[in-house]
C-alpha atoms as a PDB file:
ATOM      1  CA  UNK A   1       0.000   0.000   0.000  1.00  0.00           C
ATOM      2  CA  UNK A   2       1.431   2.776  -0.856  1.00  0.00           C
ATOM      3  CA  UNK A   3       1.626   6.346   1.121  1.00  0.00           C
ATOM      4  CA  UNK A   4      -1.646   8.074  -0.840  1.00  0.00           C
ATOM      5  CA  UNK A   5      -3.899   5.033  -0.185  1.00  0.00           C
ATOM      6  CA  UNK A   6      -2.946   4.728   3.451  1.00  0.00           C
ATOM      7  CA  UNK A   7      -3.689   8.294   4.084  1.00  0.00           C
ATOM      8  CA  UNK A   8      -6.987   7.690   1.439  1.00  0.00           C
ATOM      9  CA  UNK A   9      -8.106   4.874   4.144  1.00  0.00           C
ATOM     10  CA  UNK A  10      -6.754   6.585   7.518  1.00  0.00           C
ATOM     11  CA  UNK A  11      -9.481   9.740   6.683  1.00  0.00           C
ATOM     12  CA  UNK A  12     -12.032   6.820   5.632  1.00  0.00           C
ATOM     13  CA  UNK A  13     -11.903   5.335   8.454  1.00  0.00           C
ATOM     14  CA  UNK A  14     -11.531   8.245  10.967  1.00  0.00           C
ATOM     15  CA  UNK A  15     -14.713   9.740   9.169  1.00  0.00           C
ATOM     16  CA  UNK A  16     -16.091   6.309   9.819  1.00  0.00           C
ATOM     17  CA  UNK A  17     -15.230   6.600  13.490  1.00  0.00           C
ATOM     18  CA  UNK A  18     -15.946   9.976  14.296  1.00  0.00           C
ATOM     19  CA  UNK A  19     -19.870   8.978  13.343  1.00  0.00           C
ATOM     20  CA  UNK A  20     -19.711   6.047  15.215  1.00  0.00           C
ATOM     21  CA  UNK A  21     -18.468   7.854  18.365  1.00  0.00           C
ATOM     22  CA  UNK A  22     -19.970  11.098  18.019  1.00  0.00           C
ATOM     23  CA  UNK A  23     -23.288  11.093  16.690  1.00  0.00           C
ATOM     24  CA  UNK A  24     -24.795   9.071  19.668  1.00  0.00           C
ATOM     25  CA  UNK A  25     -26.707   9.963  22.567  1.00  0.00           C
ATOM     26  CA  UNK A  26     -26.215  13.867  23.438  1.00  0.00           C
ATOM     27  CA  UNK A  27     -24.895  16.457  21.298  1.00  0.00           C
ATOM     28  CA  UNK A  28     -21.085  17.116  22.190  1.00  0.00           C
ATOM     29  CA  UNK A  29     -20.871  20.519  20.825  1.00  0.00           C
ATOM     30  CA  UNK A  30     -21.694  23.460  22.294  1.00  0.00           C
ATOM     31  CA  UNK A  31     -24.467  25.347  20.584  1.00  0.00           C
ATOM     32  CA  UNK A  32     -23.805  27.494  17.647  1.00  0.00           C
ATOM     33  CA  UNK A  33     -20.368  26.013  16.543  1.00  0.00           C
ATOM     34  CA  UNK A  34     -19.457  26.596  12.871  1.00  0.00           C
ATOM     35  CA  UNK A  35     -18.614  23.012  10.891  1.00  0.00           C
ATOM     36  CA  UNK A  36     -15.559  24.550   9.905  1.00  0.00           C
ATOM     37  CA  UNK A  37     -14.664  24.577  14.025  1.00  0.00           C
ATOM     38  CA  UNK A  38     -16.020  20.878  14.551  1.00  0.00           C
ATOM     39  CA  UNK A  39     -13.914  19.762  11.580  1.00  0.00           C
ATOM     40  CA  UNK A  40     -10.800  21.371  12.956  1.00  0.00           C
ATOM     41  CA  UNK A  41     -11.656  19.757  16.534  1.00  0.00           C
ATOM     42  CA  UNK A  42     -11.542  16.223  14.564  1.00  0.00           C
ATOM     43  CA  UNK A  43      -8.680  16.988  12.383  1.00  0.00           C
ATOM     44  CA  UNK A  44      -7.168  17.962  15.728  1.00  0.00           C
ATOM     45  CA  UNK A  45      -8.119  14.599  17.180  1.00  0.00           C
ATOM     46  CA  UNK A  46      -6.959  12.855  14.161  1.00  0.00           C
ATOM     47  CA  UNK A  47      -3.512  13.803  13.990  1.00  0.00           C
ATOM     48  CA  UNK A  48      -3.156  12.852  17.815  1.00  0.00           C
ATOM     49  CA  UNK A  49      -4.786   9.373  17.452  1.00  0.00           C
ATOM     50  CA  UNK A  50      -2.869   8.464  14.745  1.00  0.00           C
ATOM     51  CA  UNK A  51       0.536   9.679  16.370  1.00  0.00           C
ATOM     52  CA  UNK A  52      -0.986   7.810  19.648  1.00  0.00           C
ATOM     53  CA  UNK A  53      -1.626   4.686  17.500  1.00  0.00           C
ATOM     54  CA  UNK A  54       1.989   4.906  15.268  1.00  0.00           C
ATOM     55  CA  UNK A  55       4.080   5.327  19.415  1.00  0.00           C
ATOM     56  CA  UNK A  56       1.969   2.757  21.511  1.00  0.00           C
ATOM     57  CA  UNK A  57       0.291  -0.042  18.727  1.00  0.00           C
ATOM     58  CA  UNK A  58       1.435   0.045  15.246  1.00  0.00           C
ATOM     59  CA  UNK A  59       4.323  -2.364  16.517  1.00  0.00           C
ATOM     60  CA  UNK A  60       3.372  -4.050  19.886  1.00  0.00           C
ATOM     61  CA  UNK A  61       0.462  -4.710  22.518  1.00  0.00           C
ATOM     62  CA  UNK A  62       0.610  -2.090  25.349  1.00  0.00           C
ATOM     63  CA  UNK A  63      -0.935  -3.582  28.248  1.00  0.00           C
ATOM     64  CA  UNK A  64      -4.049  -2.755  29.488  1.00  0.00           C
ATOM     65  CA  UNK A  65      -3.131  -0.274  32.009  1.00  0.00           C
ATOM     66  CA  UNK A  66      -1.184   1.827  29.232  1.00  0.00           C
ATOM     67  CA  UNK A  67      -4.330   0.906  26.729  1.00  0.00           C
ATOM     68  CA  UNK A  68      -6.045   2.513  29.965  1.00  0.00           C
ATOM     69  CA  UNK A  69      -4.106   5.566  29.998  1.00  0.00           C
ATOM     70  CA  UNK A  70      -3.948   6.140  26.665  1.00  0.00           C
ATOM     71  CA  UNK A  71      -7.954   6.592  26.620  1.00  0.00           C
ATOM     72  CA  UNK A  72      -7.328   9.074  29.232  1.00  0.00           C
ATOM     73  CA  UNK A  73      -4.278  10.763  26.832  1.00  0.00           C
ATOM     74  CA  UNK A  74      -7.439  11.164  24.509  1.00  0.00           C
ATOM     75  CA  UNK A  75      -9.376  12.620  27.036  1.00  0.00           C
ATOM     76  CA  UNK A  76      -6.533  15.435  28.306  1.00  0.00           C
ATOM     77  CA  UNK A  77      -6.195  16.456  25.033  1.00  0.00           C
ATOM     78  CA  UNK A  78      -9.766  17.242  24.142  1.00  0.00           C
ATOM     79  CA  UNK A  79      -9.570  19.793  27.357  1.00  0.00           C
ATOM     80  CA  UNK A  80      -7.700  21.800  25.001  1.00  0.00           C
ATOM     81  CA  UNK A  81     -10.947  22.344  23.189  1.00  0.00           C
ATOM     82  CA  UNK A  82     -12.945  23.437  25.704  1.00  0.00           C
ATOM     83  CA  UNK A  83     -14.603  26.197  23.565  1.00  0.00           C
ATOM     84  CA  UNK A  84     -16.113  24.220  21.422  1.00  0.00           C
ATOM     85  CA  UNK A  85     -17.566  21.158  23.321  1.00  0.00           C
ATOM     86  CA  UNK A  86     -20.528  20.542  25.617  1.00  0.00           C
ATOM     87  CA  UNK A  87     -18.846  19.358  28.265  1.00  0.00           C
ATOM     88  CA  UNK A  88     -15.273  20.641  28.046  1.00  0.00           C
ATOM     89  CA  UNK A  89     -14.030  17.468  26.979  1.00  0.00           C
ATOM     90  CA  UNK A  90     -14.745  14.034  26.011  1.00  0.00           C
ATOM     91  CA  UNK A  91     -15.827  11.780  28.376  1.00  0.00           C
ATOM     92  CA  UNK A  92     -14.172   8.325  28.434  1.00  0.00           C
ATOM     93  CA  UNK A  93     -17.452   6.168  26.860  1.00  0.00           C
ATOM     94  CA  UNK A  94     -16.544   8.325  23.246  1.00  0.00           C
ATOM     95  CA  UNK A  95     -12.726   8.602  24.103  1.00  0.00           C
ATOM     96  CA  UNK A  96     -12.810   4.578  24.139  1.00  0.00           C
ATOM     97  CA  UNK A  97     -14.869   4.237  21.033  1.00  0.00           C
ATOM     98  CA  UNK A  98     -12.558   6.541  19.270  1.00  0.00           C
ATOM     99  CA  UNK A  99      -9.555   4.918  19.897  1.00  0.00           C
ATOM    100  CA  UNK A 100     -10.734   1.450  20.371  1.00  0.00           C
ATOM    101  CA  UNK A 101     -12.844   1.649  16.835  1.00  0.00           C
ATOM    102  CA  UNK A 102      -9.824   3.200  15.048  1.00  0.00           C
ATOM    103  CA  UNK A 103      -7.354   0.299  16.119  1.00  0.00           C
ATOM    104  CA  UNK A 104      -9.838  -2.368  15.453  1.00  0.00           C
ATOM    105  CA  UNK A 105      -9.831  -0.702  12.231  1.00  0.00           C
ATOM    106  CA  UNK A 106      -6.117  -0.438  11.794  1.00  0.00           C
ATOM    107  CA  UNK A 107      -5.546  -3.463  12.776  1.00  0.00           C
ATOM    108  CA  UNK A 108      -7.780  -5.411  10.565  1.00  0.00           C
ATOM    109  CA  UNK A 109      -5.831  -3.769   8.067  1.00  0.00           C
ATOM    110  CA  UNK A 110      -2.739  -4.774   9.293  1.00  0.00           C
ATOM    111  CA  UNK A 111      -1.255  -1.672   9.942  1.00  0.00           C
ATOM    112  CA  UNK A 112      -1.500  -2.116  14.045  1.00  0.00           C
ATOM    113  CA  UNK A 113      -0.953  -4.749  16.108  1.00  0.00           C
ATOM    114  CA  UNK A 114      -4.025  -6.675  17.976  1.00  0.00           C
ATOM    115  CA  UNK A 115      -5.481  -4.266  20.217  1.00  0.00           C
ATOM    116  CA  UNK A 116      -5.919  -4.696  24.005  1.00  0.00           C
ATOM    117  CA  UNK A 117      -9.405  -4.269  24.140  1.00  0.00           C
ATOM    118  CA  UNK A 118     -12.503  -3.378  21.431  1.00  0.00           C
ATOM    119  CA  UNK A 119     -14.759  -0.538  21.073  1.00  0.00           C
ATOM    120  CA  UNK A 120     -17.563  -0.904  23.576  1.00  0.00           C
ATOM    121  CA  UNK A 121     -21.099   0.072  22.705  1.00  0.00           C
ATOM    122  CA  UNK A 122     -24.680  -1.113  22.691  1.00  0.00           C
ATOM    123  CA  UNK A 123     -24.648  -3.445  19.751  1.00  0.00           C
ATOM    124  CA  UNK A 124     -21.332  -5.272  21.328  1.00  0.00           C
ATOM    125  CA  UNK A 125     -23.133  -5.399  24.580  1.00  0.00           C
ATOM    126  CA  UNK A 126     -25.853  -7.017  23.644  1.00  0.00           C
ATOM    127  CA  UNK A 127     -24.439  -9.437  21.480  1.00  0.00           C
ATOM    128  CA  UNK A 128     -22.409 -10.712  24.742  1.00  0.00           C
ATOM    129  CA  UNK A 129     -25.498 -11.699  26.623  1.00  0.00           C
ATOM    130  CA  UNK A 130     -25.717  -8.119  28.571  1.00  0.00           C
ATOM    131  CA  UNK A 131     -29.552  -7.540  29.097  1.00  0.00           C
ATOM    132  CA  UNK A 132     -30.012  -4.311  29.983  1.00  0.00           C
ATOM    133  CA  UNK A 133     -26.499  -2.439  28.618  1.00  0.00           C
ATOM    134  CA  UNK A 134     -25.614   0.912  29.875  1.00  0.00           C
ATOM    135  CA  UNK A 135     -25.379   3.538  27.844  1.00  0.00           C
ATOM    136  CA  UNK A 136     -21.684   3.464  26.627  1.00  0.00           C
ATOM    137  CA  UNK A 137     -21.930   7.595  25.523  1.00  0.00           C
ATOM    138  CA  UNK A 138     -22.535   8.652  29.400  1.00  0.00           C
ATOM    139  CA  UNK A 139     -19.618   6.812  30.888  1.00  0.00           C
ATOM    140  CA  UNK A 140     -17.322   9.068  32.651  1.00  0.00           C
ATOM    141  CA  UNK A 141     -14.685   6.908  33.747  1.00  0.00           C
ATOM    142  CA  UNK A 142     -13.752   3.546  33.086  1.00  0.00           C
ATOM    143  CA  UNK A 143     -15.867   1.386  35.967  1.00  0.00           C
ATOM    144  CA  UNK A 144     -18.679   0.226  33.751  1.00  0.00           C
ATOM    145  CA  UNK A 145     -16.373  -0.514  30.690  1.00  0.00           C
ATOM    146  CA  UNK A 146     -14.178  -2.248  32.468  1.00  0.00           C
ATOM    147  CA  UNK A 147     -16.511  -4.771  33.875  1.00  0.00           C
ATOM    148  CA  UNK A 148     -17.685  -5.448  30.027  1.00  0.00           C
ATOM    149  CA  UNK A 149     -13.747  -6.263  29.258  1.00  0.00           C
ATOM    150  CA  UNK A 150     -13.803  -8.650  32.375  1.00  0.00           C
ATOM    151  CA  UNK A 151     -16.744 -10.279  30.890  1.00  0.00           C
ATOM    152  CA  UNK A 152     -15.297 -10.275  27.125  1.00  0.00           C
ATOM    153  CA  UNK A 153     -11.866 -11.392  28.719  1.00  0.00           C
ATOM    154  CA  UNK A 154     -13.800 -14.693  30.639  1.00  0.00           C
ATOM    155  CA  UNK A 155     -15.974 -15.376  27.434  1.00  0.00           C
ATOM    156  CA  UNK A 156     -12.618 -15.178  25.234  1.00  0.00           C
ATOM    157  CA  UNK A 157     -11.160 -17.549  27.022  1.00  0.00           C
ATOM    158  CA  UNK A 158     -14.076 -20.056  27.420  1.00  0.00           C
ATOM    159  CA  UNK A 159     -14.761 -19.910  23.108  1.00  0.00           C
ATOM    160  CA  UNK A 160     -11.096 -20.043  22.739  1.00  0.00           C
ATOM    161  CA  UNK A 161      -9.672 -16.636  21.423  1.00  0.00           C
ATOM    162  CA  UNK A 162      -6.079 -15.763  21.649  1.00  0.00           C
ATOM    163  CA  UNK A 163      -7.288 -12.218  22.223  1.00  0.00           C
ATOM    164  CA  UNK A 164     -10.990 -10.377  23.280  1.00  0.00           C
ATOM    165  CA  UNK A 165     -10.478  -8.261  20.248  1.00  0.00           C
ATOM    166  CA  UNK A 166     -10.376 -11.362  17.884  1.00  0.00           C
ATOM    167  CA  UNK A 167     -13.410 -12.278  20.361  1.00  0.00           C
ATOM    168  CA  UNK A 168     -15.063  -9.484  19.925  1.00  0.00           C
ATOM    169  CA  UNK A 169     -14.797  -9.338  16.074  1.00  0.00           C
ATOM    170  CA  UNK A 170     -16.336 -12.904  15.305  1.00  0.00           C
ATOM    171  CA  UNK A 171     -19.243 -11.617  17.660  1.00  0.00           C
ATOM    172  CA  UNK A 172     -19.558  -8.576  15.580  1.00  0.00           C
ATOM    173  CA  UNK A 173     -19.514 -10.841  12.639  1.00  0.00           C
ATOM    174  CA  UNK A 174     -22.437 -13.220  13.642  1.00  0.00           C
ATOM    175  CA  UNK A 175     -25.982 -12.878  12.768  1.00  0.00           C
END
């Protein structure tokens, strides 16, 4: 692949993930923002993701602490956009479905190594067995995510799967 289709792809898939992550549950920006300042915010976020993603997974597995801390790297950096979103920031349900969804997409290009974790959300909760899933765009910190990852992690294990992302992708996949 060479350098214009991997930057073709990258903005592909970011568009793909900034929908995915953004457009749920309540609006992130504050009222009366210009597109042209909500497409600079996510050209902003871009660039840092994919310099996150090229340092920390393009090569290796961080562990799940650094995975961890890395969501919160996304986080922090979003304060520095205060003027333009709801909330000052983003809170860690959409800072874990931006980075989690972009390396699941990396990766099943090939172009990062097997992620720690997947991006959490309804659909993904559901198709583990959860009943009554918690809304994935309210979570402020990691409690509630983290008990889905314990529950992907024991699953994972039980059905086989070298890895909950691998797990979580042939769940994805079924009917």
């Amino acid at each position: 692949m060479n350098i214009n289709q991997k930057r073709f792809l990258d903005q592909q898939l970011w568009n793909s993930t900034m929908r995915a992550a953004l457009s749920r549950g309540t609006a992130i920006y504050k009222n009366g923002k210009t597109e042209k300042e909500k497409e600079r915010f996510k050209l902003n976020l871009f660039r840092f993701t994919c310099d996150l993603i090229v340092r920390e997974y393009q090569n290796d597995t961080p562990t799940e602490k650094r995975h961890l801390e890395n969501i919160q790297q996304l986080i922090t950096h979003s304060e520095g956009h205060r003027e333009i979103l709801e909330d000052d920031h983003l809170n860690f349900g959409r800072a874990q479905k931006i980075l989690n969804l972009f390396l699941k997409y990396r990766w099943s290009l090939g172009t990062a190594s097997t992620p720690p974790h997947f991006p959490v959300d309804r659909l993904i909760q559901l198709k583990m067995g959860i009943k009554s899933p918690l809304p994935w765009t309210s979570w402020t910190d990691e409690s509630e995510y983290l008990k889905v990852i314990s529950l992907a992690k024991s699953r994972a294990s039980e059905e086989g799967f070298d890895s909950i992302a691998a797990y979580e992708l042939w769940l994805y996949n079924r009917d």
